[in-house]
PDB file of N, CA and C in Angstrom:
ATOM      1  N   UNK A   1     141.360  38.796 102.427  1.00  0.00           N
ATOM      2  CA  UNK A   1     142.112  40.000 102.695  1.00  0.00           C
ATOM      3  C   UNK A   1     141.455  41.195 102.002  1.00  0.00           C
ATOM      4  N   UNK A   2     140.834  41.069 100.701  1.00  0.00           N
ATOM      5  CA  UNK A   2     140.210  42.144 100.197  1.00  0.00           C
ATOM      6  C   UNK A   2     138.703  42.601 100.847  1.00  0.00           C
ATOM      7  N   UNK A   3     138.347  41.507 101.544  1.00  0.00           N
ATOM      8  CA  UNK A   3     136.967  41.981 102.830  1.00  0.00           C
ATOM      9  C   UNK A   3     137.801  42.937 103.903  1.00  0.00           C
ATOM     10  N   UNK A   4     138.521  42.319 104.554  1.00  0.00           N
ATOM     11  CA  UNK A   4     139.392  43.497 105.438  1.00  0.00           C
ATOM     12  C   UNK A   4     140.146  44.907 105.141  1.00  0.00           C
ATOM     13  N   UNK A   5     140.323  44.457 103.941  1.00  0.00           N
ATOM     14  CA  UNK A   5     141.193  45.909 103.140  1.00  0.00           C
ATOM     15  C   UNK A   5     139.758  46.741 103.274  1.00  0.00           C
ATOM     16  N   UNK A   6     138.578  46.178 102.364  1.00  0.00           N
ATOM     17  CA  UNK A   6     137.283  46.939 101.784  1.00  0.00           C
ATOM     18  C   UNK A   6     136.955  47.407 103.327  1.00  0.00           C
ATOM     19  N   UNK A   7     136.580  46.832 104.681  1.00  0.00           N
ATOM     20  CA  UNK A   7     136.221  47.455 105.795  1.00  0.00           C
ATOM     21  C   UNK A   7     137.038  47.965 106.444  1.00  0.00           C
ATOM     22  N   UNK A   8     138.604  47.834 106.118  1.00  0.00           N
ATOM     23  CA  UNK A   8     139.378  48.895 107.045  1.00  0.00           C
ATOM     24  C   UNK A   8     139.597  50.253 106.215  1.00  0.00           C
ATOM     25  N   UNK A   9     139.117  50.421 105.421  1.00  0.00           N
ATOM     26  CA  UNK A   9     139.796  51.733 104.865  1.00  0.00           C
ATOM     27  C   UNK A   9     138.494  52.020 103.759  1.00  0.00           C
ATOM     28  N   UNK A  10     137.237  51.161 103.441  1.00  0.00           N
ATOM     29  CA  UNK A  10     136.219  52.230 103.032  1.00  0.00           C
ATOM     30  C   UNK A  10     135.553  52.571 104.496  1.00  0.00           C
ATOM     31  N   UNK A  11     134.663  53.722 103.661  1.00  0.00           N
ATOM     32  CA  UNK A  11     133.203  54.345 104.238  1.00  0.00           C
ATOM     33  C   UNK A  11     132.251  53.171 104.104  1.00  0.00           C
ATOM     34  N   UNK A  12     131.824  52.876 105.556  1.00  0.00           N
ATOM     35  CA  UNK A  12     130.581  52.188 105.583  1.00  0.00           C
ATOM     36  C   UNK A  12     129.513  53.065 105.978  1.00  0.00           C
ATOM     37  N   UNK A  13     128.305  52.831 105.107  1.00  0.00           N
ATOM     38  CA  UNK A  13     127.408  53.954 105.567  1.00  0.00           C
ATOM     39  C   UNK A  13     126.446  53.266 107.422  1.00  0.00           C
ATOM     40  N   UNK A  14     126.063  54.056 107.628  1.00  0.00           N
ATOM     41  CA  UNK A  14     125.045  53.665 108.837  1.00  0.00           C
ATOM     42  C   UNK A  14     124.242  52.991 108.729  1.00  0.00           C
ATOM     43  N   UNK A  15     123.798  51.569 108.597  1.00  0.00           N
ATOM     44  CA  UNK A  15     122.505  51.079 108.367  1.00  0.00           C
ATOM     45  C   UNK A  15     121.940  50.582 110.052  1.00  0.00           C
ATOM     46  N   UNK A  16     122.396  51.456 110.992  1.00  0.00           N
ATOM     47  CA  UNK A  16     121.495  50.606 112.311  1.00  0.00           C
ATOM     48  C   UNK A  16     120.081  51.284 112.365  1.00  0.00           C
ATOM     49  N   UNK A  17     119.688  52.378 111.335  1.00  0.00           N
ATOM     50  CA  UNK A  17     118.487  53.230 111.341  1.00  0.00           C
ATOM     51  C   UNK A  17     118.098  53.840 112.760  1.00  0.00           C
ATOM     52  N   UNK A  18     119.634  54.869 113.400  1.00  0.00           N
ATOM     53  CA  UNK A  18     118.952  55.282 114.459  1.00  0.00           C
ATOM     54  C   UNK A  18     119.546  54.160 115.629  1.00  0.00           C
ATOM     55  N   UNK A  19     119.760  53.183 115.827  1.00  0.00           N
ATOM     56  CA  UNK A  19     120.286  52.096 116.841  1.00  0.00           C
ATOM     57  C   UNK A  19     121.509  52.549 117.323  1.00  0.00           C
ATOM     58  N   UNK A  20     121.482  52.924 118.723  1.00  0.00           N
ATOM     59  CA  UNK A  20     123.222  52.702 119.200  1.00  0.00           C
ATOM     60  C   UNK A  20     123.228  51.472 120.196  1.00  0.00           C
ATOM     61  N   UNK A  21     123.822  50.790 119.834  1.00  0.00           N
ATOM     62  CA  UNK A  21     124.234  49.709 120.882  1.00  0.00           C
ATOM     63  C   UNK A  21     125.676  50.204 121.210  1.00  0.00           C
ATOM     64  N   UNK A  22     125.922  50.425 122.548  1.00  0.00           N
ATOM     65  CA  UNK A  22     127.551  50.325 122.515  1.00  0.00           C
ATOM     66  C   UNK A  22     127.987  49.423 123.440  1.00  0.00           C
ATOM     67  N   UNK A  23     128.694  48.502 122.957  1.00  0.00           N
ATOM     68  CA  UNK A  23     129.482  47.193 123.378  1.00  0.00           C
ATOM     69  C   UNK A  23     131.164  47.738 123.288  1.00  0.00           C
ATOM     70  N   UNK A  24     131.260  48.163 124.535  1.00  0.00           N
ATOM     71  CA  UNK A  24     133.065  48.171 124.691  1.00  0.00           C
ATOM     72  C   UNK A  24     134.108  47.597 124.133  1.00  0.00           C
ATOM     73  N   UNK A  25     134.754  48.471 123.437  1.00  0.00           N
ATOM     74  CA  UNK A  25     135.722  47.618 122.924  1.00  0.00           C
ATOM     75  C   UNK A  25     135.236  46.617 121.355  1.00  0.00           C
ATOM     76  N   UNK A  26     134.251  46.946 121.161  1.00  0.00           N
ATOM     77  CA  UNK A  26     133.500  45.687 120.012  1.00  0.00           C
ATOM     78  C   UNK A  26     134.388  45.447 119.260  1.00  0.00           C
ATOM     79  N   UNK A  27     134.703  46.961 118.411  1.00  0.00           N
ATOM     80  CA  UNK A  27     135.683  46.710 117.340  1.00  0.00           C
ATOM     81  C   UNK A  27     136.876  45.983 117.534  1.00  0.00           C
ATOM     82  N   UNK A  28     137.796  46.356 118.898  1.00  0.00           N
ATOM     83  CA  UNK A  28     138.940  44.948 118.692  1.00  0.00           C
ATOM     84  C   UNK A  28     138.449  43.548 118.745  1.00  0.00           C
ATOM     85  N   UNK A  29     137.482  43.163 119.271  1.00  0.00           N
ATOM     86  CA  UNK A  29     136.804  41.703 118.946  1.00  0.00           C
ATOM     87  C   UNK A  29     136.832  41.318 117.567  1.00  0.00           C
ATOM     88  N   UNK A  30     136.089  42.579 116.650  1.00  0.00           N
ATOM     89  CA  UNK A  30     135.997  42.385 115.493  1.00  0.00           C
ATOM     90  C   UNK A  30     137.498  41.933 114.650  1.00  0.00           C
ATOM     91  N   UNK A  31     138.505  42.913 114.515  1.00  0.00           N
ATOM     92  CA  UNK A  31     139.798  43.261 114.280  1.00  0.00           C
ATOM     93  C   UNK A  31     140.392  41.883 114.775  1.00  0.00           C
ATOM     94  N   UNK A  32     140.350  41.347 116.127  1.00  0.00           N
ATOM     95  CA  UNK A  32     140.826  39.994 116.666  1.00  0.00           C
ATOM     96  C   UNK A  32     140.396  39.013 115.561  1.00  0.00           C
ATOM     97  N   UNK A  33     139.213  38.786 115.454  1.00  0.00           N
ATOM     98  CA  UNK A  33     138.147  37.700 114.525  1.00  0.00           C
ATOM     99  C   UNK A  33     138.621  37.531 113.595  1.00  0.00           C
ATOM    100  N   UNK A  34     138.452  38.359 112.649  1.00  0.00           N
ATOM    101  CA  UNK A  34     139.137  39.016 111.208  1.00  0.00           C
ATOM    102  C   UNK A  34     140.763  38.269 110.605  1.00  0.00           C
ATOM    103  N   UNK A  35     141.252  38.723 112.068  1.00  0.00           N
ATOM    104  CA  UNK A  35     142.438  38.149 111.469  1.00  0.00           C
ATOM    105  C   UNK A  35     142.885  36.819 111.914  1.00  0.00           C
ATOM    106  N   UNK A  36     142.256  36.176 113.370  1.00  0.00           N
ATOM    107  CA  UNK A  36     142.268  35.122 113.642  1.00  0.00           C
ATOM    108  C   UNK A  36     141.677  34.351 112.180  1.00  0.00           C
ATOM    109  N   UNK A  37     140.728  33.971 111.724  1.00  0.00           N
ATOM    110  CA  UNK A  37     140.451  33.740 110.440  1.00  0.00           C
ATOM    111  C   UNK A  37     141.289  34.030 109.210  1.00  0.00           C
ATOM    112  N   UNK A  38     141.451  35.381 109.190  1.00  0.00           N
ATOM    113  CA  UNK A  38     142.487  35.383 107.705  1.00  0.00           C
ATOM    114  C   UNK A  38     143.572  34.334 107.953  1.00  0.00           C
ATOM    115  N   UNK A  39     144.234  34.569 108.983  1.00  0.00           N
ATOM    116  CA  UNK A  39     145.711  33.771 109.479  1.00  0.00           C
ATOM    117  C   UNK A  39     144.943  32.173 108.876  1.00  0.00           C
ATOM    118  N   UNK A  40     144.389  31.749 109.566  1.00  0.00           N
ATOM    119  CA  UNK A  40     144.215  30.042 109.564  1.00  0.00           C
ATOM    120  C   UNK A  40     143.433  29.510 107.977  1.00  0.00           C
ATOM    121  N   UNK A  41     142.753  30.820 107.329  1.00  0.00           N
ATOM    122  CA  UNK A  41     142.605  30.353 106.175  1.00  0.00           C
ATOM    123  C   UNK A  41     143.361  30.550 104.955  1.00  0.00           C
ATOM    124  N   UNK A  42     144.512  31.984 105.366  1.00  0.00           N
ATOM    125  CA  UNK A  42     145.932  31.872 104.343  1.00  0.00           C
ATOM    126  C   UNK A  42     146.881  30.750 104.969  1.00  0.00           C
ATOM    127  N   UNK A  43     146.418  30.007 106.071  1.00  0.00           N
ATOM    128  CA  UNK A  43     147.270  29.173 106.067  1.00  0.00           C
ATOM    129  C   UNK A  43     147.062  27.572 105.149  1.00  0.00           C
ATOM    130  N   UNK A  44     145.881  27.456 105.391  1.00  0.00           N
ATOM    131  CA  UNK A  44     145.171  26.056 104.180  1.00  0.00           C
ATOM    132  C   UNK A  44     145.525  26.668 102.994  1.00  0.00           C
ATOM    133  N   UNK A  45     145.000  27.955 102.466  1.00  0.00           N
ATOM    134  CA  UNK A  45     145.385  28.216 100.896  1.00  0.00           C
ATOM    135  C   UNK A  45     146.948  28.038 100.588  1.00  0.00           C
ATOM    136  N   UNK A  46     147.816  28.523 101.895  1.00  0.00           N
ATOM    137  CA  UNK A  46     149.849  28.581 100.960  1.00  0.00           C
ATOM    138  C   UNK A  46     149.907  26.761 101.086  1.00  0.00           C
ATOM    139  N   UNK A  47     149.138  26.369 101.940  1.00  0.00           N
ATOM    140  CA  UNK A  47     149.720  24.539 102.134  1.00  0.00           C
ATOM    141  C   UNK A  47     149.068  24.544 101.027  1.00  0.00           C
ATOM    142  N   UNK A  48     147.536  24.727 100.529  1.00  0.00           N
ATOM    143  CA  UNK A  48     147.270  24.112  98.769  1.00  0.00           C
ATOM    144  C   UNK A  48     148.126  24.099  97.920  1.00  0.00           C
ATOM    145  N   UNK A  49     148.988  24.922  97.737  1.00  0.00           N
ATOM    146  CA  UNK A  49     149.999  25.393  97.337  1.00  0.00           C
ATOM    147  C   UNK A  49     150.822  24.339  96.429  1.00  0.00           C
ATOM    148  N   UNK A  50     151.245  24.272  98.103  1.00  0.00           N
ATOM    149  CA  UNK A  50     152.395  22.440  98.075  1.00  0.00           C
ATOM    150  C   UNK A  50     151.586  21.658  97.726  1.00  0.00           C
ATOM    151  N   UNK A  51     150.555  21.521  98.281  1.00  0.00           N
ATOM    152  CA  UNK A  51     149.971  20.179  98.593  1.00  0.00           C
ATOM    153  C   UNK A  51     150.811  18.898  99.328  1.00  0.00           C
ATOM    154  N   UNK A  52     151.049  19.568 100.690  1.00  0.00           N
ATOM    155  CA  UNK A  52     151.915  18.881 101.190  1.00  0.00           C
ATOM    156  C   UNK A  52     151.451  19.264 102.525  1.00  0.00           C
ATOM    157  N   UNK A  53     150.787  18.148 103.369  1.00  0.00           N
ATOM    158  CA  UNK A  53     149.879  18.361 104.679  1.00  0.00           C
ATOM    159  C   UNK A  53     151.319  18.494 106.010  1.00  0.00           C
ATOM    160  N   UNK A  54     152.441  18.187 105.741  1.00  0.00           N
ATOM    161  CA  UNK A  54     153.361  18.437 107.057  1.00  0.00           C
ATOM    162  C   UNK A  54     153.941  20.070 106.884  1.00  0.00           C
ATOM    163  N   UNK A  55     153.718  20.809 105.534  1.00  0.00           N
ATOM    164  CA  UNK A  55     154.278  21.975 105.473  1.00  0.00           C
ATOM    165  C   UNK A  55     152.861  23.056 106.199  1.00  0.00           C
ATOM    166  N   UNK A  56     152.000  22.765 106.372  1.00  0.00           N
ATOM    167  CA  UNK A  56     150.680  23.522 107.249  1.00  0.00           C
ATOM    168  C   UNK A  56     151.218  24.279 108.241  1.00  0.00           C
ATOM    169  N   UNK A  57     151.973  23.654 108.665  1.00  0.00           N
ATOM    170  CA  UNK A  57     152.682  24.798 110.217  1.00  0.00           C
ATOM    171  C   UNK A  57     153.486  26.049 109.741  1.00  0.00           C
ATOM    172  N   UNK A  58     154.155  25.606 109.199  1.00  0.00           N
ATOM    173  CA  UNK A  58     155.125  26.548 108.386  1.00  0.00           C
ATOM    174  C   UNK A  58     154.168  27.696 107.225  1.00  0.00           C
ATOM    175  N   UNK A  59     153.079  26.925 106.708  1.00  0.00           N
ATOM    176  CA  UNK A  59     152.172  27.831 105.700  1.00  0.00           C
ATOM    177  C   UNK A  59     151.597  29.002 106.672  1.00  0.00           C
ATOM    178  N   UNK A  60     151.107  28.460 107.492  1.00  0.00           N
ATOM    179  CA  UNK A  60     150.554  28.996 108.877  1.00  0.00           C
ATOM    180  C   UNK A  60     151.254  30.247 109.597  1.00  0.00           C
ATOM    181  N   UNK A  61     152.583  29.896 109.611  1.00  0.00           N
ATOM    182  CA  UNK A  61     153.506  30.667 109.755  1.00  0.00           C
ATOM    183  C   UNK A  61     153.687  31.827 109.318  1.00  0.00           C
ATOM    184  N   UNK A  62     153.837  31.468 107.721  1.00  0.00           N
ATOM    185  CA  UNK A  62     154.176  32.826 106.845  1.00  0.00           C
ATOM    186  C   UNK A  62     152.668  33.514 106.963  1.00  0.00           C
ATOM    187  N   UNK A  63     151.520  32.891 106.949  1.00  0.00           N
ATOM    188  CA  UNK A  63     150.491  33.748 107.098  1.00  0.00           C
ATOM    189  C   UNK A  63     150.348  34.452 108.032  1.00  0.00           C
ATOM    190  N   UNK A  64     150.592  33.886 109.044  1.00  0.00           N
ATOM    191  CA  UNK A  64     150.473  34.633 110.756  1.00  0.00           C
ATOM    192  C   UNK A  64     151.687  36.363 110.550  1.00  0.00           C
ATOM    193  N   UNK A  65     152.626  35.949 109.757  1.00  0.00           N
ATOM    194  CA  UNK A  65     153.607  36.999 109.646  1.00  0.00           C
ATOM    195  C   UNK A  65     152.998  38.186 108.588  1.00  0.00           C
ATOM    196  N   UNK A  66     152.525  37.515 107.397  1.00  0.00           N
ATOM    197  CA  UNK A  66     151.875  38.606 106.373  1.00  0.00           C
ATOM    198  C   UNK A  66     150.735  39.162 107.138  1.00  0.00           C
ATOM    199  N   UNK A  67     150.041  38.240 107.895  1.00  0.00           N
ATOM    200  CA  UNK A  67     148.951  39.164 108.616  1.00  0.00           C
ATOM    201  C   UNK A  67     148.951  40.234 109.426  1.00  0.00           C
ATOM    202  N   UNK A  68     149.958  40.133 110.368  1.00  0.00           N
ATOM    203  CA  UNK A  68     150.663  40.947 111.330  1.00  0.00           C
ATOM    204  C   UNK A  68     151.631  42.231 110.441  1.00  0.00           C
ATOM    205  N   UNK A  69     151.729  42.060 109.452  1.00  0.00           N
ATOM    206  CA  UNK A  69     152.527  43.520 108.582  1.00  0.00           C
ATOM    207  C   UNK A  69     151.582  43.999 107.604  1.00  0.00           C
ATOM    208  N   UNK A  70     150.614  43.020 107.332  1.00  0.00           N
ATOM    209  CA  UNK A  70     149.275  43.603 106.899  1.00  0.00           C
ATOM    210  C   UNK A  70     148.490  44.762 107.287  1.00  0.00           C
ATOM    211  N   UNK A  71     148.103  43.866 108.711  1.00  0.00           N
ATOM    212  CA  UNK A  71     147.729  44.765 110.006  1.00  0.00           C
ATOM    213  C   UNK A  71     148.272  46.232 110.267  1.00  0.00           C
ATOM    214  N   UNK A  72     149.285  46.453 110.013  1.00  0.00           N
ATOM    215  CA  UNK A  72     150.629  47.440 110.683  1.00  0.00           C
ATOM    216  C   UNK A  72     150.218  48.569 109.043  1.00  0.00           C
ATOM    217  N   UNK A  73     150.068  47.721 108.080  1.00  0.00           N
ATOM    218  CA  UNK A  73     149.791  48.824 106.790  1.00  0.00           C
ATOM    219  C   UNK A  73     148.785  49.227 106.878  1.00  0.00           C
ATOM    220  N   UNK A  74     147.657  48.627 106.929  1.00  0.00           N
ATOM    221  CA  UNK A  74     146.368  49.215 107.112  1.00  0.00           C
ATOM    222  C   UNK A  74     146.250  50.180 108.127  1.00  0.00           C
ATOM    223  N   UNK A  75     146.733  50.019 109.671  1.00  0.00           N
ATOM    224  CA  UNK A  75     146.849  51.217 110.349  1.00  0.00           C
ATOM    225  C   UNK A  75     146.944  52.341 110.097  1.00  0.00           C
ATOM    226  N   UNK A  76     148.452  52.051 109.410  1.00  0.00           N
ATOM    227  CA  UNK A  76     148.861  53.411 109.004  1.00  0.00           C
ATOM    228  C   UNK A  76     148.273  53.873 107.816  1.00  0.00           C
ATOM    229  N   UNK A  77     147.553  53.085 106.924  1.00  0.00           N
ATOM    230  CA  UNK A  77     147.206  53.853 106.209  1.00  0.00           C
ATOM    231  C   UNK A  77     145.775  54.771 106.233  1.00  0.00           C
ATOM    232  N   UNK A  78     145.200  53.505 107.589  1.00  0.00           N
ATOM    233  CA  UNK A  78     143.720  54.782 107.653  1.00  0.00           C
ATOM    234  C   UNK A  78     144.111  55.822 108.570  1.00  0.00           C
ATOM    235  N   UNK A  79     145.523  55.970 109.189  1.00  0.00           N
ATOM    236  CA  UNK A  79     145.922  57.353 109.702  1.00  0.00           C
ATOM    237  C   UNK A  79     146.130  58.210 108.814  1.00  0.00           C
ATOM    238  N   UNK A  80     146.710  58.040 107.826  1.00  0.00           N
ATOM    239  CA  UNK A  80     147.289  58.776 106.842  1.00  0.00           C
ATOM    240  C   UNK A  80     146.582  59.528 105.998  1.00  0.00           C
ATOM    241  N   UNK A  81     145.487  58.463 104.920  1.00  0.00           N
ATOM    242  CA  UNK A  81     144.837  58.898 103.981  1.00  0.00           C
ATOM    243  C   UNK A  81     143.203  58.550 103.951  1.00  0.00           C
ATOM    244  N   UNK A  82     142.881  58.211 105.329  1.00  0.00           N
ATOM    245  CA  UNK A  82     140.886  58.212 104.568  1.00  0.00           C
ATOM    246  C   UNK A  82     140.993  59.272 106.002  1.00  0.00           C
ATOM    247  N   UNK A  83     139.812  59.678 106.143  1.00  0.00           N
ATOM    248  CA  UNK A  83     138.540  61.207 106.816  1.00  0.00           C
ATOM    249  C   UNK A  83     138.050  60.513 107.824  1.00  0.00           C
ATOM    250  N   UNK A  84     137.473  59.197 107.471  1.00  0.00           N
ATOM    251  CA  UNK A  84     136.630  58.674 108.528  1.00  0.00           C
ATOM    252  C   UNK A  84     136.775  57.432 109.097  1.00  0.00           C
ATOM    253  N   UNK A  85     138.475  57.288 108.979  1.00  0.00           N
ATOM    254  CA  UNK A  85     138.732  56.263 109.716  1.00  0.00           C
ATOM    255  C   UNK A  85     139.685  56.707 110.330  1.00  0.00           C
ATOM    256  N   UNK A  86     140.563  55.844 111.450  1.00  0.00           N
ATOM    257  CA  UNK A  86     141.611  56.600 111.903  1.00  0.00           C
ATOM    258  C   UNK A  86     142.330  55.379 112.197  1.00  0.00           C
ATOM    259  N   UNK A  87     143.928  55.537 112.267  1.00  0.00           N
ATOM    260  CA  UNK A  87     144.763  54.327 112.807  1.00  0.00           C
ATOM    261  C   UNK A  87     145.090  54.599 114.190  1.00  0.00           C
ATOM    262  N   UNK A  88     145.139  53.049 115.157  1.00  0.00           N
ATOM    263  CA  UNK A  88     144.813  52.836 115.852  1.00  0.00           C
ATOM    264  C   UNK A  88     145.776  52.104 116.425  1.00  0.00           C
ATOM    265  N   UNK A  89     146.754  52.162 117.539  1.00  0.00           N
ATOM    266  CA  UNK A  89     147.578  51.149 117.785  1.00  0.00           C
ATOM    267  C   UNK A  89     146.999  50.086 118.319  1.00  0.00           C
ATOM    268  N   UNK A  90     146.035  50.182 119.641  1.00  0.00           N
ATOM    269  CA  UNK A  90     145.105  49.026 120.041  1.00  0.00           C
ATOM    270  C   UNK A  90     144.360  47.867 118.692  1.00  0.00           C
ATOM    271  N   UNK A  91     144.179  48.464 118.228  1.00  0.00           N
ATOM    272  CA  UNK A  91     143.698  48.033 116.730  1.00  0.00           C
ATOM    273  C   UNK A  91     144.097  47.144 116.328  1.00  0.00           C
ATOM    274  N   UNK A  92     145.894  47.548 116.254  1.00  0.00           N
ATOM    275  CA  UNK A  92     146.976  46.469 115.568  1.00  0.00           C
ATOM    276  C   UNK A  92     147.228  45.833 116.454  1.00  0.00           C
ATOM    277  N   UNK A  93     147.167  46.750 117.603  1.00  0.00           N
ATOM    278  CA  UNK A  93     147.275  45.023 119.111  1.00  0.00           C
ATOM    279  C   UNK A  93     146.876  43.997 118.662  1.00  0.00           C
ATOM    280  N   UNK A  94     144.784  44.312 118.433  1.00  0.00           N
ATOM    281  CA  UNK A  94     143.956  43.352 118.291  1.00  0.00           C
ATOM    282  C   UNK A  94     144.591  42.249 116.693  1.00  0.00           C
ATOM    283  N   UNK A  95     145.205  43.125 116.140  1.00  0.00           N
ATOM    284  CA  UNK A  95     145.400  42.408 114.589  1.00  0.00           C
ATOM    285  C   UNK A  95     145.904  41.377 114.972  1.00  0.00           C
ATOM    286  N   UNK A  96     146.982  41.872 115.734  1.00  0.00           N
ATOM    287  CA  UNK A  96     148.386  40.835 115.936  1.00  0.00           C
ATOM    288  C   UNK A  96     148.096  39.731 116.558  1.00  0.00           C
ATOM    289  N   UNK A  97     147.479  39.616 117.915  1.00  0.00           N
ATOM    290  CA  UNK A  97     147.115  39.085 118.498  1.00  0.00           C
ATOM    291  C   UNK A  97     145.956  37.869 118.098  1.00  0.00           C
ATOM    292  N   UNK A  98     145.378  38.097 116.911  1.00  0.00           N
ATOM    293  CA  UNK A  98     143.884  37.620 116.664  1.00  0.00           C
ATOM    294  C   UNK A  98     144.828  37.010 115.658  1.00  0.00           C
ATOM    295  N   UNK A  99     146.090  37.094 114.672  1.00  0.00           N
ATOM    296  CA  UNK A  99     147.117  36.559 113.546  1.00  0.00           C
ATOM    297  C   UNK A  99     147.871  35.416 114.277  1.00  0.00           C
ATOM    298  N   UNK A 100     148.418  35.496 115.883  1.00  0.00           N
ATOM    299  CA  UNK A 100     148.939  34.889 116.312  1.00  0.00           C
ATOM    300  C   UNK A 100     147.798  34.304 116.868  1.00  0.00           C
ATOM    301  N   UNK A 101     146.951  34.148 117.397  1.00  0.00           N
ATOM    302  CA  UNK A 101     146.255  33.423 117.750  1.00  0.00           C
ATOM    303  C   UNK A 101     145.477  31.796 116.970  1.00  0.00           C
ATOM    304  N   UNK A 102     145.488  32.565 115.618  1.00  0.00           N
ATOM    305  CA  UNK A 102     144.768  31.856 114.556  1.00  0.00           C
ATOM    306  C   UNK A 102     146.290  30.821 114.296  1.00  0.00           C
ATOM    307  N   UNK A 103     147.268  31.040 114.404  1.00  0.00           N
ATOM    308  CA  UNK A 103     148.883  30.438 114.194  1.00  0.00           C
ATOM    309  C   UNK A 103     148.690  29.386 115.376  1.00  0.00           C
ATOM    310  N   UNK A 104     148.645  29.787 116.854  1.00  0.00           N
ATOM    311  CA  UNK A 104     148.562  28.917 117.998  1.00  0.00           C
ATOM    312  C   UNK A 104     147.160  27.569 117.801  1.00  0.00           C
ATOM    313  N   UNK A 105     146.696  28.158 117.467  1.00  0.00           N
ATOM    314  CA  UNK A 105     144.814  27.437 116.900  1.00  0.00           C
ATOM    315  C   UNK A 105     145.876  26.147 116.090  1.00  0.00           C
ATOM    316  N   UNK A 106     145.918  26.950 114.788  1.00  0.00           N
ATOM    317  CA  UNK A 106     146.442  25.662 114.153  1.00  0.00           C
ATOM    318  C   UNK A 106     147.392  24.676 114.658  1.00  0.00           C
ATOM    319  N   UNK A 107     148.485  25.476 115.163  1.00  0.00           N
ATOM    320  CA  UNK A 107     150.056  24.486 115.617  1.00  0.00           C
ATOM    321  C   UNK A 107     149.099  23.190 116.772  1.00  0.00           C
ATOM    322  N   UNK A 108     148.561  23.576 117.514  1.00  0.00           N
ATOM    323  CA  UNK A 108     147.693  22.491 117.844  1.00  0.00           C
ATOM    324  C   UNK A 108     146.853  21.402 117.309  1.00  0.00           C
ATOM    325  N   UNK A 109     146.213  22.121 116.405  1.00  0.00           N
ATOM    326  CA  UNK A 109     145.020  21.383 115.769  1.00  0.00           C
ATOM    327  C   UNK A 109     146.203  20.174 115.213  1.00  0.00           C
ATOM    328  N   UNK A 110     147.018  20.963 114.169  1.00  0.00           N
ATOM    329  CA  UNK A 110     147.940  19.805 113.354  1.00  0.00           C
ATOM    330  C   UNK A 110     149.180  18.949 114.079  1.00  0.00           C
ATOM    331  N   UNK A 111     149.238  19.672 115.065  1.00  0.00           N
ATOM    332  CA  UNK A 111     150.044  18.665 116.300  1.00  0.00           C
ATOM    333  C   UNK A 111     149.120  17.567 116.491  1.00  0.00           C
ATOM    334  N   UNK A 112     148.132  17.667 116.970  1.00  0.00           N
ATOM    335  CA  UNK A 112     147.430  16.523 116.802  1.00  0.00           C
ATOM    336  C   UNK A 112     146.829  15.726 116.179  1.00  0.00           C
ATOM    337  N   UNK A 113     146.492  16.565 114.809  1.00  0.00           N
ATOM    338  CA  UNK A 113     146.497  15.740 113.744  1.00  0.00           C
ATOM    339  C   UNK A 113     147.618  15.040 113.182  1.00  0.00           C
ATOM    340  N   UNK A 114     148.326  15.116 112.960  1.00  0.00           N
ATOM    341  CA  UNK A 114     150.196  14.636 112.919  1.00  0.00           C
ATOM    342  C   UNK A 114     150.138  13.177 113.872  1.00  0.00           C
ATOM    343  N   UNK A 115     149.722  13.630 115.278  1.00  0.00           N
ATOM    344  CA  UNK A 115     150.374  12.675 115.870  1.00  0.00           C
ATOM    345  C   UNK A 115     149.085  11.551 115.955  1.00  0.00           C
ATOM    346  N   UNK A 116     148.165  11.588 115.719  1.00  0.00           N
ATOM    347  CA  UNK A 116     147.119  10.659 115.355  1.00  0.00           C
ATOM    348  C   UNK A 116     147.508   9.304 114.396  1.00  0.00           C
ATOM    349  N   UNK A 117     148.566  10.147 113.650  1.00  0.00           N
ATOM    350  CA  UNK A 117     149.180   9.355 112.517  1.00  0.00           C
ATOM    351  C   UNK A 117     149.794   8.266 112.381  1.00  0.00           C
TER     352      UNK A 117
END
């Protein structure tokens, strides 16, 4: 979360030296990625927690939810207070979507890991 905090709300300088590639839309891919990942890896860290492999869905859960109001702060806050970023509702689409996604990822994965059992 502190990689996403550090790229949603610092200044990154330019290092393409001169390069424009423009790929449509890149950044919600990125924003999707980001949090698809945060979600499924705050979800292993709150189950470390317990240490209790049937509470994963539920860990998963609360992460998918902190991610998604995460998302919604950071917006607003690069509307609010940085120059060279701006908040973005598509943005938080992508957050939400890439939080719930990483939630759907797992409820599967451990559905079937569960029922292997």
């Amino acid at each position: 979360m502190v990689f996403i905090t550090y790229l949603s709300l610092g200044s990154v300088p330019d290092t393409t030296g001169g390069i424009n590639i423009n790929i449509p839309h890149f950044d919600k891919l990125v924003h999707f990625t980001f949090y698809l990942v945060s979600t499924i890896l705050g979800g292993f860290f709150l189950n470390e927690l317990r240490r209790e492999k049937t509470v994963l869905l539920k860990a998963t859960f609360i992460m998918m939810i902190v991610a998604v109001v995460y998302g919604m702060v950071v917006e607003v806050l690069q509307y609010n207070f940085t120059t060279d970023r701006h908040g973005d509702v598509l943005d938080f689409l992508a957050n939400s979507i890439g939080a719930i996604s990483g939630f759907v990822a797992m409820k599967y994965l451990i559905l079937g890991v569960l029922s292997q059992k």
